[in-house]
C-alpha atoms as a PDB file:
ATOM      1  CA  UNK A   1     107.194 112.701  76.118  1.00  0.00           C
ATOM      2  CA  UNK A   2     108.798 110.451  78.584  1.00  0.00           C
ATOM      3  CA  UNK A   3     107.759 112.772  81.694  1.00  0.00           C
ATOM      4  CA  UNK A   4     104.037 113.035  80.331  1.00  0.00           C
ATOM      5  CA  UNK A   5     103.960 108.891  80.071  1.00  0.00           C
ATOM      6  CA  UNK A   6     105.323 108.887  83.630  1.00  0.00           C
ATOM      7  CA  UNK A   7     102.643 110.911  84.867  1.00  0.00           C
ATOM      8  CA  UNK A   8      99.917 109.072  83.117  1.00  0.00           C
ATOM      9  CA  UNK A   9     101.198 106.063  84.440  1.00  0.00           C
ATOM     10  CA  UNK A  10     101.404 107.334  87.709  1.00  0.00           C
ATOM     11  CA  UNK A  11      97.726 108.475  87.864  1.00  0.00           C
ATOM     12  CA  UNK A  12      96.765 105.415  86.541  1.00  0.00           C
ATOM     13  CA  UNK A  13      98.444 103.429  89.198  1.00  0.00           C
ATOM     14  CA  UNK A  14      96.782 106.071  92.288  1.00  0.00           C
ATOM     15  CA  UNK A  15      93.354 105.357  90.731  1.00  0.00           C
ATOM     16  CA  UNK A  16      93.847 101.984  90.981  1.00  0.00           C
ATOM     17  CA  UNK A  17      94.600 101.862  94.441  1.00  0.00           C
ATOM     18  CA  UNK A  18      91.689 104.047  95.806  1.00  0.00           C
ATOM     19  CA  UNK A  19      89.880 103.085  98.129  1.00  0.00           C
ATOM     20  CA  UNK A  20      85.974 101.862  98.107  1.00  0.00           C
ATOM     21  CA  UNK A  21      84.126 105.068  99.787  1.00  0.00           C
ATOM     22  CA  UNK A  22      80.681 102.481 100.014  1.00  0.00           C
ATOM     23  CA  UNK A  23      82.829 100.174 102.351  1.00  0.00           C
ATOM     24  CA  UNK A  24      84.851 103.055 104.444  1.00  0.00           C
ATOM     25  CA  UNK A  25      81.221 104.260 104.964  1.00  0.00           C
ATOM     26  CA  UNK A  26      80.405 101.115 106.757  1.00  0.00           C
ATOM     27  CA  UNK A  27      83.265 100.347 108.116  1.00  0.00           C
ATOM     28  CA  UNK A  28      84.737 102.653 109.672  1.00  0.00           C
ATOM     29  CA  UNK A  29      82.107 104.109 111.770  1.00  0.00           C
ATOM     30  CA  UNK A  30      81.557 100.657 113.094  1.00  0.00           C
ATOM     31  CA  UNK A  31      85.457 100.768 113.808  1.00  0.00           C
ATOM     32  CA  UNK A  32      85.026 103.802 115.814  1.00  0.00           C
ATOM     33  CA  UNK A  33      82.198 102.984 117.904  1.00  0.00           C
ATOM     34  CA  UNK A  34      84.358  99.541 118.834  1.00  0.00           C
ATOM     35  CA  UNK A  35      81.744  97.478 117.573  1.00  0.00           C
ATOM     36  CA  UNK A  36      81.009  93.720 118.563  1.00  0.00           C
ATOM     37  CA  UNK A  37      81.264  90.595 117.164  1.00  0.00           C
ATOM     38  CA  UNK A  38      77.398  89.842 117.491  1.00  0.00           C
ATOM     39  CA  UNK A  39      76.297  93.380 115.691  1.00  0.00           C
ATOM     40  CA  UNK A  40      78.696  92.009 112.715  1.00  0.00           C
ATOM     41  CA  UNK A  41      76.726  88.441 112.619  1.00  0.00           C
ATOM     42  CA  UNK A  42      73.336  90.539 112.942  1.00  0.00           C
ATOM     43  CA  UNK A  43      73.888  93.039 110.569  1.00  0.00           C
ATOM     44  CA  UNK A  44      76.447  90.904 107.864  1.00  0.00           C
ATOM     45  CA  UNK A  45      75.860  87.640 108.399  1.00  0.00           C
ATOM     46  CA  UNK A  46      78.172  84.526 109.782  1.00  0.00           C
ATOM     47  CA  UNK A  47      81.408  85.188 108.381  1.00  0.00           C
ATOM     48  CA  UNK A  48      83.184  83.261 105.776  1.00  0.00           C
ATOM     49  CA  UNK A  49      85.346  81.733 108.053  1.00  0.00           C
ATOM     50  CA  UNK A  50      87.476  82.652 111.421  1.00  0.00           C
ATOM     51  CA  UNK A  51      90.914  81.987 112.831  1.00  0.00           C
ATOM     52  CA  UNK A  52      92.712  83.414 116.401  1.00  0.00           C
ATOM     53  CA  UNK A  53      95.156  86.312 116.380  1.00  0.00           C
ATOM     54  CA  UNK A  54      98.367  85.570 117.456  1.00  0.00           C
ATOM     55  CA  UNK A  55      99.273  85.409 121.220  1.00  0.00           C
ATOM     56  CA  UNK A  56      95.672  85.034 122.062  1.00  0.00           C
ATOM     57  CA  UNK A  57      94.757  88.604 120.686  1.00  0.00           C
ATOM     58  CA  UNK A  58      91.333  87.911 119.854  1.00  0.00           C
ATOM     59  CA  UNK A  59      90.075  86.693 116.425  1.00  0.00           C
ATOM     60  CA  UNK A  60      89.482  87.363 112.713  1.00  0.00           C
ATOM     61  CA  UNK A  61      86.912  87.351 111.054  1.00  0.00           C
ATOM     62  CA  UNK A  62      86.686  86.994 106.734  1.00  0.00           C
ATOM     63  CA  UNK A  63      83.866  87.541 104.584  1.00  0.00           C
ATOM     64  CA  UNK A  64      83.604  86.658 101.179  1.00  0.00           C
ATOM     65  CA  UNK A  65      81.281  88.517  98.819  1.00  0.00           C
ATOM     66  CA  UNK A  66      81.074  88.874  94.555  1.00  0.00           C
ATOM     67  CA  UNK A  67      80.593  92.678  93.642  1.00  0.00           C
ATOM     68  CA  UNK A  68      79.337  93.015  90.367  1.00  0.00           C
ATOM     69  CA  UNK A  69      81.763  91.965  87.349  1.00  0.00           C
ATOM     70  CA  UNK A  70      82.326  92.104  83.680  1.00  0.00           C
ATOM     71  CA  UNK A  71      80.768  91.197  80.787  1.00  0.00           C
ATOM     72  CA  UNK A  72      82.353  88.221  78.667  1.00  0.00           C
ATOM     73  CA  UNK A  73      82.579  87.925  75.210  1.00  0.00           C
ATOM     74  CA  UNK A  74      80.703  85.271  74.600  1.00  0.00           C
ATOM     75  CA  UNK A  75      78.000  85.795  77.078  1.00  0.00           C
ATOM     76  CA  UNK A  76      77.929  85.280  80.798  1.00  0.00           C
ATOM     77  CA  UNK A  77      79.892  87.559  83.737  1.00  0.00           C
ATOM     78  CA  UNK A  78      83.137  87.454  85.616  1.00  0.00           C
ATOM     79  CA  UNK A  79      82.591  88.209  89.206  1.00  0.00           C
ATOM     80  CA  UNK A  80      84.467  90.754  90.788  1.00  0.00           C
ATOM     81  CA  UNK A  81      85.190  89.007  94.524  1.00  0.00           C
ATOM     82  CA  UNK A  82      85.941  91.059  97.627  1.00  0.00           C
ATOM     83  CA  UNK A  83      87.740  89.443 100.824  1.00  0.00           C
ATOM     84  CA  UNK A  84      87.008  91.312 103.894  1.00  0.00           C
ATOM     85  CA  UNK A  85      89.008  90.684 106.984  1.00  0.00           C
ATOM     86  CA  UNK A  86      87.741  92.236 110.532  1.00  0.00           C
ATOM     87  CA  UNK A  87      89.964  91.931 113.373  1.00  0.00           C
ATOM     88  CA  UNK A  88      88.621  91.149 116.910  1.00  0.00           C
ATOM     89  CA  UNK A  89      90.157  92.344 120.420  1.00  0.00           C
ATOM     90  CA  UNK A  90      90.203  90.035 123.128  1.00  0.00           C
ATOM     91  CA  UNK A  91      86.612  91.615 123.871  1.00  0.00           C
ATOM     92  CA  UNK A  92      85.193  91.008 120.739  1.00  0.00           C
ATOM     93  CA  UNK A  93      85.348  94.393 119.735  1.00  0.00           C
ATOM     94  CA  UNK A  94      86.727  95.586 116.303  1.00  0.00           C
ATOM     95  CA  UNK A  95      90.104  96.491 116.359  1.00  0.00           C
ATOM     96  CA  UNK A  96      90.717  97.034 112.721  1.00  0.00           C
ATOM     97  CA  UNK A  97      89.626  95.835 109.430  1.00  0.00           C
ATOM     98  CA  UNK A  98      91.298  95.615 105.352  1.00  0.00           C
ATOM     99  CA  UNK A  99      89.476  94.327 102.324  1.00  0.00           C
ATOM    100  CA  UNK A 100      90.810  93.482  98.793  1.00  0.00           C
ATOM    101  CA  UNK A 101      91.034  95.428  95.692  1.00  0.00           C
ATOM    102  CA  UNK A 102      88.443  93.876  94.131  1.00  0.00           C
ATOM    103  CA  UNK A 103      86.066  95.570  96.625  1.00  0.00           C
END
């Protein structure tokens, strides 16, 4: 019994923590090709907001977005929100990326 709840659990937990296969597709060609700061403007926007890396490293870059949500009780929707962070290289080239698990 206790072995079977252990394994339930554990699956549970795994399935949690996937990853979104939508965003990898995105994502991580654009991380392979290197790409620049200006495709990510033209093709996503201005980003949420920016900061520098540290020791002059380049920059990062975080978008915000709402993906879909749940239904309330009593009418009306909780969004689901997504925080996507895209580090720069002194270049401006993408160096690597992460988004939340509510992506």
């Amino acid at each position: 019994m206790s072995r079977s709840l252990i394994v339930l659990v554990s699956l549970v937990l795994l399935a949690g923590c996937a990853s979104n296969p939508y965003l990898e597709q995105s994502l991580k060609p654009a991380a392979q090709r290197h790409e620049s700061k200006e495709w990510f403007e033209k093709e996503w926007g201005k980003p949420s907001g920016t900061s520098k890396r540290w020791f002059g490293r380049g920059e990062t870059w975080t978008y915000y977005r709402i993906t879909g949500g749940t239904q309330r009780i009593l009418g009306g929707i909780n969004p689901h929100e997504c925080e996507i962070t895209l580090e720069f290289d002194k270049a401006g080239k993408l160096d690597d990326y992460s988004y939340s698990s509510g992506c």
